[in-house]
C-alpha atoms as a PDB file:
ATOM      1  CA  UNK A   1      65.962 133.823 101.269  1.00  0.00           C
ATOM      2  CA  UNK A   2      66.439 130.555  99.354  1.00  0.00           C
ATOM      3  CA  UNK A   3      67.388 127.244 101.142  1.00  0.00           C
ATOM      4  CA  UNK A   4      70.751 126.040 100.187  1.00  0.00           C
ATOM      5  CA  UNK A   5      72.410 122.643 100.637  1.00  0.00           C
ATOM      6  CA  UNK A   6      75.502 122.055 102.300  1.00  0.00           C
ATOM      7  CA  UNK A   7      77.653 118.916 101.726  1.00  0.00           C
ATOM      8  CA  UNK A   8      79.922 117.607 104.861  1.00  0.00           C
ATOM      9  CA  UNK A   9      82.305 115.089 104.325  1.00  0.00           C
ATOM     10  CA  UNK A  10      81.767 112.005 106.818  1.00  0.00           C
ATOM     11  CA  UNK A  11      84.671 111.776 109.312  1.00  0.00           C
ATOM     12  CA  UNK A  12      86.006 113.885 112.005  1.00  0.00           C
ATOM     13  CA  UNK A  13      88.924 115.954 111.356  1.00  0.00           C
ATOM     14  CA  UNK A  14      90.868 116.837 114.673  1.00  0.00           C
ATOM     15  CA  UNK A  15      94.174 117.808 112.787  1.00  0.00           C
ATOM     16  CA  UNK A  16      93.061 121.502 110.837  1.00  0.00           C
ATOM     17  CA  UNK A  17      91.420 124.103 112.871  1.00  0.00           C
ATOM     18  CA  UNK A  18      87.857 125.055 112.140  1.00  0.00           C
ATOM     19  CA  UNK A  19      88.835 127.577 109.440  1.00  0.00           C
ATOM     20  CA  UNK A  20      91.684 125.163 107.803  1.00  0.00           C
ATOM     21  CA  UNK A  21      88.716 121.416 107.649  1.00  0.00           C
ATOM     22  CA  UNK A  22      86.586 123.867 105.582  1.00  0.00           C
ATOM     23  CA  UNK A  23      83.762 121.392 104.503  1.00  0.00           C
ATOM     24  CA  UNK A  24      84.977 118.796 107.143  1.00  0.00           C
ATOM     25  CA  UNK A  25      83.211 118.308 110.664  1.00  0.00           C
ATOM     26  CA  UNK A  26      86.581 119.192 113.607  1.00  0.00           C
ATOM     27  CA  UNK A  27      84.498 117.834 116.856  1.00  0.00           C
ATOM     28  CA  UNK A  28      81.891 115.503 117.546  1.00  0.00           C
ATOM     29  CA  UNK A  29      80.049 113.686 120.556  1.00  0.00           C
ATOM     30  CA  UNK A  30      78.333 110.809 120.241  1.00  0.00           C
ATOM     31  CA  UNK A  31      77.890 110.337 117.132  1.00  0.00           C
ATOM     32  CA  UNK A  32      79.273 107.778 113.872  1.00  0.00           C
ATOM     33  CA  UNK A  33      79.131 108.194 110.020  1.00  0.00           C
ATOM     34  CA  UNK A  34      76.829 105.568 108.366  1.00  0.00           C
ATOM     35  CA  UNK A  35      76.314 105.884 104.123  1.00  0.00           C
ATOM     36  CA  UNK A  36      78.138 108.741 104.818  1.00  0.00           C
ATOM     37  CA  UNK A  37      75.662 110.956 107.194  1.00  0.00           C
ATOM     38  CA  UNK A  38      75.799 111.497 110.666  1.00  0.00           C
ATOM     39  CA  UNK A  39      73.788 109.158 113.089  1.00  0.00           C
ATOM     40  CA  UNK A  40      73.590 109.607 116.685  1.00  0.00           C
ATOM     41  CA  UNK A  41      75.009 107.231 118.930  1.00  0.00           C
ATOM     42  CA  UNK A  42      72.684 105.876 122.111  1.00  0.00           C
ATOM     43  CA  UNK A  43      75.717 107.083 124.760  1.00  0.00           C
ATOM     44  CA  UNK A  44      76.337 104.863 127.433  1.00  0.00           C
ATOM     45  CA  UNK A  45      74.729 102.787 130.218  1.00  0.00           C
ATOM     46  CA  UNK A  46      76.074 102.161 133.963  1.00  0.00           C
ATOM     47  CA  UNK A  47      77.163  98.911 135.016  1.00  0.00           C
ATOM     48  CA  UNK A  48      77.061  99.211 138.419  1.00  0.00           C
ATOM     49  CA  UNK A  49      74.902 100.673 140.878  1.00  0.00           C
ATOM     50  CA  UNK A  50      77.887 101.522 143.358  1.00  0.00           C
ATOM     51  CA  UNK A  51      80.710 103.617 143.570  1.00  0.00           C
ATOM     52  CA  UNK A  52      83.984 102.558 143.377  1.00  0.00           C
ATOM     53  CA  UNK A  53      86.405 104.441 145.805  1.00  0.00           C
ATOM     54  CA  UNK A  54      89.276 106.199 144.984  1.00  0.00           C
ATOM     55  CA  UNK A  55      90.523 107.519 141.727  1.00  0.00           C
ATOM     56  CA  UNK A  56      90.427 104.625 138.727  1.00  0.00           C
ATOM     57  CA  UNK A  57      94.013 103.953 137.347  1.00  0.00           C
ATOM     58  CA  UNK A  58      93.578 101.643 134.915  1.00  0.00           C
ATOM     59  CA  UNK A  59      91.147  98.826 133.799  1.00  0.00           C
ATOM     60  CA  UNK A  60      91.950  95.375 132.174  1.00  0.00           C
ATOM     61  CA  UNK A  61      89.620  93.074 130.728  1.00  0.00           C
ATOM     62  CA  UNK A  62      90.252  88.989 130.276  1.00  0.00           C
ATOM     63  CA  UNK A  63      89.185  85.440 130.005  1.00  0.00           C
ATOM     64  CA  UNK A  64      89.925  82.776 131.453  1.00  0.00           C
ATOM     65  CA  UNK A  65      90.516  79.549 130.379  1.00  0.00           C
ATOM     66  CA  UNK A  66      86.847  78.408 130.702  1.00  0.00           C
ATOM     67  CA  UNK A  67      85.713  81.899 129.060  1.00  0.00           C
ATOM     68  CA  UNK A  68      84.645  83.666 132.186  1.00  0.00           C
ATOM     69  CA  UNK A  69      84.570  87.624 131.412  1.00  0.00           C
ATOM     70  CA  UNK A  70      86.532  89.471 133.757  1.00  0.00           C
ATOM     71  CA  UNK A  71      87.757  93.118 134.001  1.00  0.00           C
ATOM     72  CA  UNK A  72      90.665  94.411 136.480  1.00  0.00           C
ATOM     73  CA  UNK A  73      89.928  97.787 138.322  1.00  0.00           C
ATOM     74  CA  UNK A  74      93.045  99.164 139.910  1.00  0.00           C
ATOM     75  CA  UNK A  75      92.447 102.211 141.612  1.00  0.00           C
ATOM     76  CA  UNK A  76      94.810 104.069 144.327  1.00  0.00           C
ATOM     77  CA  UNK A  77      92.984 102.474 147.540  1.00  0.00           C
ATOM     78  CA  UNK A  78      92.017  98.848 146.044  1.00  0.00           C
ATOM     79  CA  UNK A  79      92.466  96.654 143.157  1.00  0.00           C
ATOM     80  CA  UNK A  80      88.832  95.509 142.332  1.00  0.00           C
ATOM     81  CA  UNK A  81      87.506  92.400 139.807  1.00  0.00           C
ATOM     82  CA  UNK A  82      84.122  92.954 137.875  1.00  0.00           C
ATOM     83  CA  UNK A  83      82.733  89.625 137.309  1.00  0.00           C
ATOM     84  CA  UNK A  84      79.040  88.885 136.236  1.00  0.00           C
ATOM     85  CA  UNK A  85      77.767  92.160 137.245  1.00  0.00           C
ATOM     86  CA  UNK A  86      79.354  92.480 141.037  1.00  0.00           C
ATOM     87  CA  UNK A  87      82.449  94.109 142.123  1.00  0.00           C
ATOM     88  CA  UNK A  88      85.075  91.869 144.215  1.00  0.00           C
ATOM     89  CA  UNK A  89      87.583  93.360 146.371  1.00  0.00           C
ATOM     90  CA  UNK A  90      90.937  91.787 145.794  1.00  0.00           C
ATOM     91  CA  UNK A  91      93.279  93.591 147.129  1.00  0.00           C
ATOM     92  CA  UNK A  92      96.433  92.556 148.170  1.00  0.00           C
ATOM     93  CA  UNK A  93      97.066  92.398 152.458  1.00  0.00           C
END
């Protein structure tokens, strides 16, 4: 049986179903197109060695006026601030 090459196009195509992106890649994890080929992505490392409580909500990151990096943690039992690698309760009395 003789080898035979198969050409992808780069990009992920989440609109056709398998059968309709013939020649197209329809799911991917962890990965990004570079010159056009597939390249595995490193995933993700945790920033904190605690748990937060309750069920995250949503997140906001800012800076302030003297460029202190913050991100806002609301979840539904506090409202947390992530600031040089500690979590600070801030919730409201």
């Amino acid at each position: 049986m003789a080898l035979t090459e198969v050409k992808f196009a780069p990009g992920i195509d989440k609109q056709d179903t398998s059968v309709g992106a013939f020649g197209r890649w329809v799911d991917s994890d962890n990965i990004r197109f570079r010159y056009g080929l597939p390249e595995k992505v490193g995933g993700w490392a945790s920033l904190l060695n605690e748990t937060i409580v309750g069920v995250s909500r949503k997140m906001l990151a800012f800076v302030d006026k003297t460029g202190n990096r913050y991100v806002a943690i609301g979840t539904d039992k506090f409202l947390l601030i992530y600031f040089e690698g500690q979590l600070y309760d801030i919730t409201p009395w």
